[in-house]
C-alpha atoms as a PDB file:
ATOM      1  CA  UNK A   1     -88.261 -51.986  40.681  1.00  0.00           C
ATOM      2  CA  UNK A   2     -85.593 -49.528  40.991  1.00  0.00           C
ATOM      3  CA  UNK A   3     -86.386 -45.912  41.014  1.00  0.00           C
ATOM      4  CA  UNK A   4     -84.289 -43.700  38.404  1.00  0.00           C
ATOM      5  CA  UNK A   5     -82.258 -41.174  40.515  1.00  0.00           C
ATOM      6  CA  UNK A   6     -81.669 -37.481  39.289  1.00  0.00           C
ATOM      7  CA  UNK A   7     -78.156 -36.050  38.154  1.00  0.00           C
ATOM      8  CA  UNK A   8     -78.017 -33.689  41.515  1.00  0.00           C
ATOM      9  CA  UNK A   9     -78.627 -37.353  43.967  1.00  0.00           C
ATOM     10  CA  UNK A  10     -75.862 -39.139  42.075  1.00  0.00           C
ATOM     11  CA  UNK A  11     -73.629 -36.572  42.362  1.00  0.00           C
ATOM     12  CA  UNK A  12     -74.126 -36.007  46.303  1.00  0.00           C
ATOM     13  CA  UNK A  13     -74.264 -40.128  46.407  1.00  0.00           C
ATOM     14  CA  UNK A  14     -70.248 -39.592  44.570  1.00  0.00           C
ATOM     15  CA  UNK A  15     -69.261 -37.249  47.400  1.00  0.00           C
ATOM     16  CA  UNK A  16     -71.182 -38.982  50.164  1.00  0.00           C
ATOM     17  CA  UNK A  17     -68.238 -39.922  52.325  1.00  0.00           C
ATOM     18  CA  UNK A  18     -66.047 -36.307  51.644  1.00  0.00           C
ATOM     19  CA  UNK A  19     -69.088 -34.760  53.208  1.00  0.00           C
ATOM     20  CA  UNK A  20     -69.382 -37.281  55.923  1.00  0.00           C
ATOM     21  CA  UNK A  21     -65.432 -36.510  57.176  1.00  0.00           C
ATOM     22  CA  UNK A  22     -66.016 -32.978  56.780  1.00  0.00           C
ATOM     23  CA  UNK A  23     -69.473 -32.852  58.760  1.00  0.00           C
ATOM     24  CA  UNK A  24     -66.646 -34.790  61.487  1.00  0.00           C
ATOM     25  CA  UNK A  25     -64.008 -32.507  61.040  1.00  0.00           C
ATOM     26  CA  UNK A  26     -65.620 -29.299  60.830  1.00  0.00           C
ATOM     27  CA  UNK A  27     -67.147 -29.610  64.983  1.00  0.00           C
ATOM     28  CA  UNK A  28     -64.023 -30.144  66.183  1.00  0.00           C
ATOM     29  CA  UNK A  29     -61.856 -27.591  64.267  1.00  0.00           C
ATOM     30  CA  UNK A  30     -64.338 -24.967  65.604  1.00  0.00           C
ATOM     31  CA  UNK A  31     -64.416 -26.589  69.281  1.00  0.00           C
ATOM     32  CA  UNK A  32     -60.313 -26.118  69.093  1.00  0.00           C
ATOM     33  CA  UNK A  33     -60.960 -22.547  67.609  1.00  0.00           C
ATOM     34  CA  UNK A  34     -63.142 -21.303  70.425  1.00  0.00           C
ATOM     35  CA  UNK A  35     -60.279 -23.103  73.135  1.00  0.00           C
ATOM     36  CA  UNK A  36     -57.891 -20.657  71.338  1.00  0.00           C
ATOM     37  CA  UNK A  37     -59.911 -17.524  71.507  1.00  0.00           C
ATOM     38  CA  UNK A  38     -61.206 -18.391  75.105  1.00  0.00           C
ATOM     39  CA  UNK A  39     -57.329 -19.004  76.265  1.00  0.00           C
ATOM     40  CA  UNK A  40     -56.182 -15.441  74.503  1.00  0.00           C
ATOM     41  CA  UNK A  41     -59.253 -13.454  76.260  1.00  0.00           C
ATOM     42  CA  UNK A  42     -58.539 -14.999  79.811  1.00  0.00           C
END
């Protein structure tokens, strides 16, 4: 028996995979921001 889902989980479930490449993304723009900074301070 299937459980009915709420309007809020099936709209997370739509952008499941957007959210996935950003959680990616997102550590490794900030690891290339902080190699910037640290090269322009030293």
């Amino acid at each position: 028996m299937k459980k009915k889902r709420n309007k809020l989980e099936r709209k997370l479930d739509e952008y499941n995979h957007t959210m996935e490449l950003v959680r990616t993304i997102l550590p490794i723009a900030i690891l290339v921001i902080q190699v910037i900074i640290l090269m322009k301070v030293i």
